[in-house]
C-alpha atoms as a PDB file:
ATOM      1  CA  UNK A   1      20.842   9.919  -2.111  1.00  0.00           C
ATOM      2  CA  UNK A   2      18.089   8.312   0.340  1.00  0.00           C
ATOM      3  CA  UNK A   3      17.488   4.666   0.990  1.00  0.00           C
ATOM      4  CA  UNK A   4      15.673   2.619  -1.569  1.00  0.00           C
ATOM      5  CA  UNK A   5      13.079  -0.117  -0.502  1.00  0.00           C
ATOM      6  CA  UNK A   6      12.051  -3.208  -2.248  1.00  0.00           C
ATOM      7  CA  UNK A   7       7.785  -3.055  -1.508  1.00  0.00           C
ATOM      8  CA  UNK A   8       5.086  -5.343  -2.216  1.00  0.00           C
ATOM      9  CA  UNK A   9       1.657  -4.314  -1.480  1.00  0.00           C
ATOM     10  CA  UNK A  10      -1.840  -6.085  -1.238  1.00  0.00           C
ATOM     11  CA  UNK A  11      -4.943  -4.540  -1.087  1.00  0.00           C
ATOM     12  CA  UNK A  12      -8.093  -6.549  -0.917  1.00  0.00           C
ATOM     13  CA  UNK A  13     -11.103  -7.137  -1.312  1.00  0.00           C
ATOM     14  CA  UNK A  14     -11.882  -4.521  -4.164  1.00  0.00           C
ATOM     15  CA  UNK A  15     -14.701  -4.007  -6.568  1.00  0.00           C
ATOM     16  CA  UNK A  16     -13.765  -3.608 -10.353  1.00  0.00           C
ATOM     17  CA  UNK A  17     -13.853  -0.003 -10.685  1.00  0.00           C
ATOM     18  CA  UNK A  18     -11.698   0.273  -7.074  1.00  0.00           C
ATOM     19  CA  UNK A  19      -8.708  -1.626  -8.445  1.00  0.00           C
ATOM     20  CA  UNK A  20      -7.467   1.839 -10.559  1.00  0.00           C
ATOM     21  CA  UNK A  21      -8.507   4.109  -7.514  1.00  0.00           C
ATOM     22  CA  UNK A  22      -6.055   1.957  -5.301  1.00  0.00           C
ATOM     23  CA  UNK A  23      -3.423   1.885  -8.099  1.00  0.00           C
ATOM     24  CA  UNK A  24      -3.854   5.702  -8.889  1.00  0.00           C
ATOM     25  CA  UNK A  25      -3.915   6.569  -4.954  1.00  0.00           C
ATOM     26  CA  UNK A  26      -0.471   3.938  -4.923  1.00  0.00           C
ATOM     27  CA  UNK A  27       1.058   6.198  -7.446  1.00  0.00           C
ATOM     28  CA  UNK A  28       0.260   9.364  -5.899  1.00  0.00           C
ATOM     29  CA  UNK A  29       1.430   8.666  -2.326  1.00  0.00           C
ATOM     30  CA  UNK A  30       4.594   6.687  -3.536  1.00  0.00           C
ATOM     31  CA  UNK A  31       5.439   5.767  -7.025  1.00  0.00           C
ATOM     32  CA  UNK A  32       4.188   3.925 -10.273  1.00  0.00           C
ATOM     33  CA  UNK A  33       4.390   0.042  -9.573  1.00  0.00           C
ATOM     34  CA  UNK A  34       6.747  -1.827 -11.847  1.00  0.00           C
ATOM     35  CA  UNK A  35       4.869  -5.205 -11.322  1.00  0.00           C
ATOM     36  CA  UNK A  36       0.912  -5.385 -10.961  1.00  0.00           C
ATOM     37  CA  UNK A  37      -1.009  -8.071 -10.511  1.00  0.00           C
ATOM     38  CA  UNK A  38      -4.996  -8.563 -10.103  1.00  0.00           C
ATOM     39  CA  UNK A  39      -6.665 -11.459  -9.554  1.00  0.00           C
ATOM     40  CA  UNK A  40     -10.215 -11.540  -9.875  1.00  0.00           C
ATOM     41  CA  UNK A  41     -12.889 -14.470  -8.044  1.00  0.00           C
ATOM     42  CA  UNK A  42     -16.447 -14.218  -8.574  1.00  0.00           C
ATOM     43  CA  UNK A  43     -16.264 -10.039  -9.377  1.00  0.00           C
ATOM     44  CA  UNK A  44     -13.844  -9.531  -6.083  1.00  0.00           C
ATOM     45  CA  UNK A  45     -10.145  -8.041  -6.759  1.00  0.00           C
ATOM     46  CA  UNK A  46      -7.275  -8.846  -5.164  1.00  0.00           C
ATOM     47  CA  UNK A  47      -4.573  -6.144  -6.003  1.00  0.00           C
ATOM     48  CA  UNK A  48      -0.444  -6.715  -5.907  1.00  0.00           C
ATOM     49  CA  UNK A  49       1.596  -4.462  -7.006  1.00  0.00           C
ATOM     50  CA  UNK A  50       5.554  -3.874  -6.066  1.00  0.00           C
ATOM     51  CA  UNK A  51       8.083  -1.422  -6.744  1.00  0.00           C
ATOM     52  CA  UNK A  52      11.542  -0.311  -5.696  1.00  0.00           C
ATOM     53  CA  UNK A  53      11.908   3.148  -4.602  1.00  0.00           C
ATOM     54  CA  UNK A  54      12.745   5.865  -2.003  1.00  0.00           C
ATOM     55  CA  UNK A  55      10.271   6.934   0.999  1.00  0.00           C
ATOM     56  CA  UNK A  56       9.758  10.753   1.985  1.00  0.00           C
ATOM     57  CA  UNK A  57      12.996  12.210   3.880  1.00  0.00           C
ATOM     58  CA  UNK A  58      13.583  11.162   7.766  1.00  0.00           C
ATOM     59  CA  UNK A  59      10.163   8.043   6.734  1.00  0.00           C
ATOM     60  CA  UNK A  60      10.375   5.034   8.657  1.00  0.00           C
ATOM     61  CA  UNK A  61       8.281   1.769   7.252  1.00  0.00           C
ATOM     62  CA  UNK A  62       5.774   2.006   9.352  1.00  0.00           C
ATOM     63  CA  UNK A  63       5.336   5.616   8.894  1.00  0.00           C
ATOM     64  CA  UNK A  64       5.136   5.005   4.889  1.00  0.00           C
ATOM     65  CA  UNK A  65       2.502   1.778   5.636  1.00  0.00           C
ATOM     66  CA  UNK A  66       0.463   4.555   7.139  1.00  0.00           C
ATOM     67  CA  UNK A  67       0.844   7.075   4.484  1.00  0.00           C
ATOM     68  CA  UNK A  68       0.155   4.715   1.964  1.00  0.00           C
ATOM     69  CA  UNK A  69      -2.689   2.823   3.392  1.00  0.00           C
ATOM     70  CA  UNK A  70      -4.485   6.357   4.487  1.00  0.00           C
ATOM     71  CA  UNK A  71      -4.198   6.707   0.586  1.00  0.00           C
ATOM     72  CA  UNK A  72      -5.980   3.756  -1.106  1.00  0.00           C
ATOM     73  CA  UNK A  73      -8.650   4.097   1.695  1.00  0.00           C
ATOM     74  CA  UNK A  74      -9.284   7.846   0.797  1.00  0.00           C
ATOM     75  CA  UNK A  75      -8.990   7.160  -2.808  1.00  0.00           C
ATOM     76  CA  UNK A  76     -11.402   3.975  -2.237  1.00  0.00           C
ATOM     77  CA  UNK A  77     -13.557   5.395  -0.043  1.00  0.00           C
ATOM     78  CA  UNK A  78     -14.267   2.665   2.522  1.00  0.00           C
ATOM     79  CA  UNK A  79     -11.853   0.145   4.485  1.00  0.00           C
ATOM     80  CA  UNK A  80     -10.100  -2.654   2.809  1.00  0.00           C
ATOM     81  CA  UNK A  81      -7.383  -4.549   3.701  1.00  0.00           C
ATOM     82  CA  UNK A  82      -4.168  -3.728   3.368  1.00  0.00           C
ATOM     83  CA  UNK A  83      -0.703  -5.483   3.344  1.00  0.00           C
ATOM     84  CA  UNK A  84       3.202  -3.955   3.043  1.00  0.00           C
ATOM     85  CA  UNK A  85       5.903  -5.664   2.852  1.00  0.00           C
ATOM     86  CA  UNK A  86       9.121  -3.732   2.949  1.00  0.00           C
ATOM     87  CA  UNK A  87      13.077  -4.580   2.664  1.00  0.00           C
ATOM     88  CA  UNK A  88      16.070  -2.430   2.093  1.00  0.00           C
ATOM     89  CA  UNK A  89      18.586  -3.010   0.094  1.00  0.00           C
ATOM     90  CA  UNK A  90      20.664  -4.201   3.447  1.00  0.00           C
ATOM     91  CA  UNK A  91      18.101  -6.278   4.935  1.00  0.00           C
ATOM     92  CA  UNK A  92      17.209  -9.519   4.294  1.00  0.00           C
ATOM     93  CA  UNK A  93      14.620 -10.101   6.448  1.00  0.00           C
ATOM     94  CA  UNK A  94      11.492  -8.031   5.342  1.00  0.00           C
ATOM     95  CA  UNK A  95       9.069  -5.918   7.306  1.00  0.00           C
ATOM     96  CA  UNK A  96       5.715  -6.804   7.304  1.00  0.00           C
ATOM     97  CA  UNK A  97       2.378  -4.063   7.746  1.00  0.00           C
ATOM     98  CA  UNK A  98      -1.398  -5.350   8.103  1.00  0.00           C
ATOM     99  CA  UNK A  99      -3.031  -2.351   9.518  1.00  0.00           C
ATOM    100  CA  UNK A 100      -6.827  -3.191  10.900  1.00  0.00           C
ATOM    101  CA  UNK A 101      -9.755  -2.173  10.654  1.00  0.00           C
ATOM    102  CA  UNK A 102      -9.093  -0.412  14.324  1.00  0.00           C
ATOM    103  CA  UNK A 103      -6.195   1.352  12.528  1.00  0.00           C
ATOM    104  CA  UNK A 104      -8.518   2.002   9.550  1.00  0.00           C
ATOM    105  CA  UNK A 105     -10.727   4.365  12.269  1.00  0.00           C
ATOM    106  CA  UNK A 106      -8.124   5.788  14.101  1.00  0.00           C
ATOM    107  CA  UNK A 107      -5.536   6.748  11.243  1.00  0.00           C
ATOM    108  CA  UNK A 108      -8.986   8.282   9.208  1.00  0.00           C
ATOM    109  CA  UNK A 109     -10.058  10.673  12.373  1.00  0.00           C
ATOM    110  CA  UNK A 110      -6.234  11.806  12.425  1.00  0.00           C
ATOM    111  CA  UNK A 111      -6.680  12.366   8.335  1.00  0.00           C
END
């Protein structure tokens, strides 16, 4: 049986009707979240949602980050910002992915 991780991810800023395309592109690329969270300022969405899973065979973090992000920006259709947290179960420390607007471009052409 593979490794499971502990995740957290953040995706922001997001228009109303973006929040289910990021969760729905989130579920497709990984797994259903068992916590969500959106909080909502002046009709902008900020997204949380965590989980405890498995990756895909031979995946490292920053390889799933990738994945993942590639996912909700498809599914979104423009850049937004992106945040993953990651721990196994024996870690303590946690991993920490912000990929850029730089990665955004690059990661998209490779797409």
């Amino acid at each position: 049986m593979g490794k499971h991780y502990r995740v957290h991810i953040s995706v922001a800023p997001l228009g109303a009707t973006e929040v289910k395309k990021a969760l729905t592109a989130i579920r497709e690329a990984w797994t259903s979240p068992h916590y969500i969270n959106k909080l909502e300022k002046n009709k902008v969405f900020f997204l949380q949602a965590s989980a405890e899973a498995g990756f895909l065979p031979d995946e490292s973090e920053q390889a799933f980050a990738q994945r993942v992000s590639v996912a909700i920006w498809k599914k979104v259709g423009r850049y937004v910002k992106v945040v993953i947290d990651t721990s196994d179960s024996d870690e303590v420390p946690t991993d920490c992915f912000e990929l850029s607007e730089y990665d955004y471009r690059k990661l998209m052409r490779a797409s």
